[in-house]
C-alpha atoms as a PDB file:
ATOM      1  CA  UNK A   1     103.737 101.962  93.700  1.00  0.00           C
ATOM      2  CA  UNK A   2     100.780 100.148  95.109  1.00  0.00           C
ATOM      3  CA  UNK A   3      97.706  99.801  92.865  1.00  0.00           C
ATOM      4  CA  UNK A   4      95.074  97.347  93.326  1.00  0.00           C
ATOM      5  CA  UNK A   5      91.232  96.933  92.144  1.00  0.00           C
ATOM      6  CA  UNK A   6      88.395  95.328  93.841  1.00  0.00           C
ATOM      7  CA  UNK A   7      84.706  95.195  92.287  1.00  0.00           C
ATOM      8  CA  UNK A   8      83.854  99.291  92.813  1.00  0.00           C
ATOM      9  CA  UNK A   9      87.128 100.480  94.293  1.00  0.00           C
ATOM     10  CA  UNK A  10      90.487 101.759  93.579  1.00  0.00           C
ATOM     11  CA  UNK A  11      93.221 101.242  96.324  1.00  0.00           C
ATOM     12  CA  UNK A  12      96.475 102.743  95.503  1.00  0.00           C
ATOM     13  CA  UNK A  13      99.525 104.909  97.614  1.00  0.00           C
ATOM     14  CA  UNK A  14      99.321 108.452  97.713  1.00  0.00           C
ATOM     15  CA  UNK A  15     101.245 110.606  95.338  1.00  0.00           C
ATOM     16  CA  UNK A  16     102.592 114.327  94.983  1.00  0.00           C
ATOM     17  CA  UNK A  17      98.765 115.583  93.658  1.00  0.00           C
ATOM     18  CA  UNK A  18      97.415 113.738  96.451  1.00  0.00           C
ATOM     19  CA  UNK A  19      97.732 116.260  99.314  1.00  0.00           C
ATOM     20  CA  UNK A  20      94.615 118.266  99.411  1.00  0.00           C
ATOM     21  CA  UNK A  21      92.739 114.632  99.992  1.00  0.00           C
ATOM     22  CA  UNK A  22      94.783 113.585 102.523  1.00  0.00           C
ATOM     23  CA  UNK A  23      94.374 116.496 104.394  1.00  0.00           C
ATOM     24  CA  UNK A  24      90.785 116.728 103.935  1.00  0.00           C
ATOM     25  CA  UNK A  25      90.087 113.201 104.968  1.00  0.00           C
ATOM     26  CA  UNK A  26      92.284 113.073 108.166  1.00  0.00           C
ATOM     27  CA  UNK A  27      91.205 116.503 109.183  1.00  0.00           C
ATOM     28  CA  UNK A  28      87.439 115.229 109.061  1.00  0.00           C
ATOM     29  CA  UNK A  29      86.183 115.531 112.579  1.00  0.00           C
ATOM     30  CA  UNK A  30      83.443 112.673 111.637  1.00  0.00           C
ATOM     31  CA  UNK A  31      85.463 110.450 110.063  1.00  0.00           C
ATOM     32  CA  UNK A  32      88.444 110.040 112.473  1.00  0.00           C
ATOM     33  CA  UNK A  33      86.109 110.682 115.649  1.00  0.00           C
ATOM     34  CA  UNK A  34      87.122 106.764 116.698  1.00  0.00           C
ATOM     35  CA  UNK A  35      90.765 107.932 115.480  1.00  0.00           C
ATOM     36  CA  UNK A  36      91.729 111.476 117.352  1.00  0.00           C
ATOM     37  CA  UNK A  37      95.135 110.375 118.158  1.00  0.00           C
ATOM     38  CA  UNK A  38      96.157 110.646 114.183  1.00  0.00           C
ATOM     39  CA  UNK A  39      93.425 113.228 113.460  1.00  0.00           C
ATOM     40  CA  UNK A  40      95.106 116.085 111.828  1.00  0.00           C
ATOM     41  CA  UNK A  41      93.987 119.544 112.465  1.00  0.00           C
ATOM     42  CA  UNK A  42      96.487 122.121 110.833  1.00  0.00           C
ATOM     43  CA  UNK A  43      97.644 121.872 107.180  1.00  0.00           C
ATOM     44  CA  UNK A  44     100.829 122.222 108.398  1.00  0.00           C
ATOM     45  CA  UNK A  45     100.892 119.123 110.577  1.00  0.00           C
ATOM     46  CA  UNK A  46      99.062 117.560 107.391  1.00  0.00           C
ATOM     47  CA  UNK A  47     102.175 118.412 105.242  1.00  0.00           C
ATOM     48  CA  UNK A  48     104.695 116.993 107.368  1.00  0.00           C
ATOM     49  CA  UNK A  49     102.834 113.346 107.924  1.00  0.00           C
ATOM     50  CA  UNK A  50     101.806 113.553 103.858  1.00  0.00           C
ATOM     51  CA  UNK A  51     105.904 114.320 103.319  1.00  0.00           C
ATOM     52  CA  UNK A  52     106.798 111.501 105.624  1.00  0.00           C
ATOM     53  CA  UNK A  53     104.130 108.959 104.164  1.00  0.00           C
ATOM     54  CA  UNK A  54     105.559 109.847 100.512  1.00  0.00           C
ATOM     55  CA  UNK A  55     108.808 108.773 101.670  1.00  0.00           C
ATOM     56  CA  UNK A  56     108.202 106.173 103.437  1.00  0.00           C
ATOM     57  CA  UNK A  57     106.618 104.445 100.371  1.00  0.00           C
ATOM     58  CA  UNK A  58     109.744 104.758  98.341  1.00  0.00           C
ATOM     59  CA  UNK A  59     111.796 103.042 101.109  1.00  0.00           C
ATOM     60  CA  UNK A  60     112.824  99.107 101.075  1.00  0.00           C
ATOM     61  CA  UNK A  61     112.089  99.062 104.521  1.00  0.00           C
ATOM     62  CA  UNK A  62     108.249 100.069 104.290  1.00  0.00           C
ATOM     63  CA  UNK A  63     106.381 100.343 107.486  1.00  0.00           C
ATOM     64  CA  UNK A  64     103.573 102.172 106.255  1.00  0.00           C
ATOM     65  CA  UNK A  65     100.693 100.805 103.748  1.00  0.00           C
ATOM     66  CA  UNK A  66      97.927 102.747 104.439  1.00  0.00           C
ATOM     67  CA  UNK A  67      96.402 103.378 101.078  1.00  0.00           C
ATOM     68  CA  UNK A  68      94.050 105.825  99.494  1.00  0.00           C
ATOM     69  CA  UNK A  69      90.555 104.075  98.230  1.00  0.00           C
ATOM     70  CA  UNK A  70      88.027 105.651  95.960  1.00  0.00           C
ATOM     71  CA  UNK A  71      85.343 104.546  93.502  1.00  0.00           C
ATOM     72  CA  UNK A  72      86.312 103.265  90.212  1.00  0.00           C
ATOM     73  CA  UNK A  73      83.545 104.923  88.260  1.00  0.00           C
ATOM     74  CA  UNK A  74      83.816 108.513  89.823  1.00  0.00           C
ATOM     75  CA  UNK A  75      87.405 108.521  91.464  1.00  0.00           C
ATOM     76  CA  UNK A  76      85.818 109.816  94.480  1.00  0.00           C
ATOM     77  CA  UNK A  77      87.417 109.714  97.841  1.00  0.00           C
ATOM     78  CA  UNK A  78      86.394 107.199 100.244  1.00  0.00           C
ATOM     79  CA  UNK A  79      88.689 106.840 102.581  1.00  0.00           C
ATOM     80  CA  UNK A  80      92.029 105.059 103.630  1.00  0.00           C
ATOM     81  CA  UNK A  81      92.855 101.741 104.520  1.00  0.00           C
ATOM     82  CA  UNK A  82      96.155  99.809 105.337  1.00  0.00           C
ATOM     83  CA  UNK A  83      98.392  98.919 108.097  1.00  0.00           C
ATOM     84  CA  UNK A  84     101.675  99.916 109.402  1.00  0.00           C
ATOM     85  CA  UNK A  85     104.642  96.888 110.256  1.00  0.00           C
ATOM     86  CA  UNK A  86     105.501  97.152 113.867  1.00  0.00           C
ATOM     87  CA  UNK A  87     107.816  94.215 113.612  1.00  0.00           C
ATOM     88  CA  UNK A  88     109.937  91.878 111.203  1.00  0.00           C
ATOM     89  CA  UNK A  89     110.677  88.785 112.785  1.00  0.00           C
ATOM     90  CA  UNK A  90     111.966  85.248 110.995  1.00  0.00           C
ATOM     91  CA  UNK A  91     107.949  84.095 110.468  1.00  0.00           C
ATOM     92  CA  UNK A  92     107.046  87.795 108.499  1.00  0.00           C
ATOM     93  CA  UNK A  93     106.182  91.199 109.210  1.00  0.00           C
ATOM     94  CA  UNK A  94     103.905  92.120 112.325  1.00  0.00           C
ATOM     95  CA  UNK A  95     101.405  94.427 111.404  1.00  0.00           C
ATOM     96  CA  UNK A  96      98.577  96.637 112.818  1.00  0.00           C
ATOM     97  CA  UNK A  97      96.285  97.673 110.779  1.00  0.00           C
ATOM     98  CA  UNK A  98      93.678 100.100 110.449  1.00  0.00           C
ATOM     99  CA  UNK A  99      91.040 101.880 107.798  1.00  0.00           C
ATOM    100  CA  UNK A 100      89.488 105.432 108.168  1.00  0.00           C
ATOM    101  CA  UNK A 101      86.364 105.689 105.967  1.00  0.00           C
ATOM    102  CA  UNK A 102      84.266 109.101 104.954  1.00  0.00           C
ATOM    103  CA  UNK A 103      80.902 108.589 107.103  1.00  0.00           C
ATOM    104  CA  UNK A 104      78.540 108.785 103.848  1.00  0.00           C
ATOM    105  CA  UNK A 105      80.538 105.567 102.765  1.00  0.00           C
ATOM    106  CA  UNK A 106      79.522 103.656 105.662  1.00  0.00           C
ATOM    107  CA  UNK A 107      77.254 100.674 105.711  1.00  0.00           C
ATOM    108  CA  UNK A 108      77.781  99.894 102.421  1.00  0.00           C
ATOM    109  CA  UNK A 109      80.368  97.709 102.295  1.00  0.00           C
ATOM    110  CA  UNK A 110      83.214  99.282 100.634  1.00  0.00           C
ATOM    111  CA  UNK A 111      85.498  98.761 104.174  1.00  0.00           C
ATOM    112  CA  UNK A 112      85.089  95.637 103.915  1.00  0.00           C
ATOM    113  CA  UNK A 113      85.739  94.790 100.408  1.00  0.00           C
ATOM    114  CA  UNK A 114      88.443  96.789 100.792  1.00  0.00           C
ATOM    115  CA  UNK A 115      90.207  95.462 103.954  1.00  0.00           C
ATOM    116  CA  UNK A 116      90.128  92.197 102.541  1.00  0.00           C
ATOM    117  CA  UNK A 117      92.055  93.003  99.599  1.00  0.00           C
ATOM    118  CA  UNK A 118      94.531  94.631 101.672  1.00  0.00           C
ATOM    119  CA  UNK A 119      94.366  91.689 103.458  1.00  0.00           C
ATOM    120  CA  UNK A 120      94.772  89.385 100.543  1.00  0.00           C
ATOM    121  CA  UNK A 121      98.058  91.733  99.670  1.00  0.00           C
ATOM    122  CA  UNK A 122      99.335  91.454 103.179  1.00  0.00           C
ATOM    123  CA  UNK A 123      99.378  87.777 103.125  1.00  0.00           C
ATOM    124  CA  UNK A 124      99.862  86.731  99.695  1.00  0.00           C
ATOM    125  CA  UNK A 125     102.453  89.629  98.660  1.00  0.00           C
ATOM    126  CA  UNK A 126     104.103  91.388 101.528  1.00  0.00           C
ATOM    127  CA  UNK A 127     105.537  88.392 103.594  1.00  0.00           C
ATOM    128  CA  UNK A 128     102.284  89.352 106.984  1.00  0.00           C
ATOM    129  CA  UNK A 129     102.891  86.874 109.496  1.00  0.00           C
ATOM    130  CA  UNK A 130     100.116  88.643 112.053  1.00  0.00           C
ATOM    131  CA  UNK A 131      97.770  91.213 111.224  1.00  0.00           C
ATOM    132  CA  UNK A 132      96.255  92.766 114.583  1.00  0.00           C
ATOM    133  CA  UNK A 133      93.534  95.712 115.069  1.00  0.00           C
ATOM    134  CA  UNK A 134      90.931  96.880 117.406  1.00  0.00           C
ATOM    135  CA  UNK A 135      88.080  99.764 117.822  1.00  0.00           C
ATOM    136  CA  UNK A 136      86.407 101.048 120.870  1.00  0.00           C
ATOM    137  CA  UNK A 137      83.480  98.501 121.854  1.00  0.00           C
ATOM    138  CA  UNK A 138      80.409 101.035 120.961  1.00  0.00           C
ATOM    139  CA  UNK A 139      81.935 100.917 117.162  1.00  0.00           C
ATOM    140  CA  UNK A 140      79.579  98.303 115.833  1.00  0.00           C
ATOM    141  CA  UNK A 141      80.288  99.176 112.325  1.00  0.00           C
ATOM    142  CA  UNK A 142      84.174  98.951 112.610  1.00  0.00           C
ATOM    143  CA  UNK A 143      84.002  95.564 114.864  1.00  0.00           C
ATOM    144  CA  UNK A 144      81.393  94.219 111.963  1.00  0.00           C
ATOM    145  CA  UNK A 145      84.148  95.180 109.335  1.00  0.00           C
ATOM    146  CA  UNK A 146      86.963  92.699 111.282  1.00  0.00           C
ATOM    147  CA  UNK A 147      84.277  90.141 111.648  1.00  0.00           C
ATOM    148  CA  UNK A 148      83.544  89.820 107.901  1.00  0.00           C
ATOM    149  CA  UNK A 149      87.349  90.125 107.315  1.00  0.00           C
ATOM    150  CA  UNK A 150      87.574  86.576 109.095  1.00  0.00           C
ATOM    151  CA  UNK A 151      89.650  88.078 112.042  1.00  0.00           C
ATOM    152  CA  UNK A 152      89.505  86.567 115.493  1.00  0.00           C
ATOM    153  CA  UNK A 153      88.282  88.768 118.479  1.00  0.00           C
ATOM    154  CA  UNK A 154      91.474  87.978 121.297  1.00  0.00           C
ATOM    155  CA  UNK A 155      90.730  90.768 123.815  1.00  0.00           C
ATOM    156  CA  UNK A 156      88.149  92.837 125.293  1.00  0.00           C
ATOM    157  CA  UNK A 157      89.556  95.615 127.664  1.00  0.00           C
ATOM    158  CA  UNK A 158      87.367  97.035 130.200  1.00  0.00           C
ATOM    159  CA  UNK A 159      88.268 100.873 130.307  1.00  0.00           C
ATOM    160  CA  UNK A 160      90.679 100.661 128.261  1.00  0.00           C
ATOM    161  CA  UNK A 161      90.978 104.300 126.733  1.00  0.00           C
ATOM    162  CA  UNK A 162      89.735 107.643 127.630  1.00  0.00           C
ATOM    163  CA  UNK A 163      87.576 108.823 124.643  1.00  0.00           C
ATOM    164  CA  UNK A 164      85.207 112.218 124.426  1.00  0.00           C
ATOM    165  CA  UNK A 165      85.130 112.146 128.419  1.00  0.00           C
ATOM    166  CA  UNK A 166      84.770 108.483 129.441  1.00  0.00           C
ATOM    167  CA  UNK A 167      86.779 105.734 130.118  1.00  0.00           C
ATOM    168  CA  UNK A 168      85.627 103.416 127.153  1.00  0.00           C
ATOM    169  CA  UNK A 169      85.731  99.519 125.921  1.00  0.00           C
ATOM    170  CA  UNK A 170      88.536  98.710 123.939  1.00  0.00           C
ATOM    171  CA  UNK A 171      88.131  95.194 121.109  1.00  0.00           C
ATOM    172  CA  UNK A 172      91.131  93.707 119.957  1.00  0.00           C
ATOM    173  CA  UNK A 173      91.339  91.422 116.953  1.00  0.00           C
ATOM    174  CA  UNK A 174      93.655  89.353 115.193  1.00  0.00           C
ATOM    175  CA  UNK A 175      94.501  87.166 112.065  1.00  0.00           C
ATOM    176  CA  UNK A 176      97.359  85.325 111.042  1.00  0.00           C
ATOM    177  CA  UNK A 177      98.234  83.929 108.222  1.00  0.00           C
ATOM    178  CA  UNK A 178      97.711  80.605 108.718  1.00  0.00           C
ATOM    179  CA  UNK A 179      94.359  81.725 109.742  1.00  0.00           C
ATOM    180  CA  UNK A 180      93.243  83.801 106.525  1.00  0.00           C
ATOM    181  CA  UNK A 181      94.447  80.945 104.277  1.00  0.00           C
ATOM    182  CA  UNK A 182      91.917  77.990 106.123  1.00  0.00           C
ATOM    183  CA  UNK A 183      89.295  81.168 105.312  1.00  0.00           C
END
């Protein structure tokens, strides 16, 4: 089981108690309004991804670290943040990653803190070769977040996605490791 500490926060996997949070965060219409295409909307649906993420965590062949953060003092839910491994090649794993975060959390830099310690796991732990993410261009806050992580901006795709009735901007970003270690 993944457990890791940073300055105010608590980053850890999910476990069997951990349902009702899961579901409440990914169901959040405000939270995962950049992330609709793994917004969750019945509990039902919830269960089946929360099953599948359970299991996938006891696997050797892990593909998905998306973990659940919350304040040390309180224990409070913040959000999630992690990546899943889209490849294995001989360099080390290829990786998008990704972090959903409960609006009255934002601006204050717990994404941040915690990305890079995911991050720092990624690299140092978990044999990342490439780390790769993006967010819609008008998502100032998530694009600041990558920035601050060190990762490199490598694409900008005009009209890239259709989003709340609009074709919209699409950032891509990337870090390798070779990268994050000259950081």
């Amino acid at each position: 089981m993944l457990y890791f500490e940073t300055e105010r926060l608590i980053l850890r996997d999910y476990n069997e108690n951990g349902f009702e949070e899961y579901y409440k965060l990914k169901s959040d219409p405000e939270t995962m309004y950049y992330l609709q295409d793994i917004q969750l909307f019945t509990k039902e649906e919830a269960k089946t991804d929360f099953d599948m993420v359970l299991h996938d965590s006891k696997e050797s062949g892990r593909k998905f670290y998306f973990l659940h953060v919350e304040m040390k003092e309180t224990h409070e839910q913040v959000g999630s943040v992690g990546y899943t491994v889209v490849d294995n090649t001989p360099l080390g794993k290829i990786v998008h990653a990704g972090y959903f975060i409960y609006p009255k959390f934002w601006g204050k830099g717990y994404t941040t803190e915690a990305f890079k310690r995911v991050l720092e796991f990624a690299f140092m732990e978990n044999n990342v070769y490439r780390v790769t993410t993006g967010c819609l261009a008008e998502n100032k806050g998530s694009e600041r977040v990558m920035q601050k992580c060190g990762l490199i901006k490598e694409a900008e795709h005009i009209d890239y996605e259709w989003h709340e009735g609009k074709m919209k901007t699409r950032l891509e970003y990337r870090l390798l490791k070779r990268e994050w270690q000259e950081l």
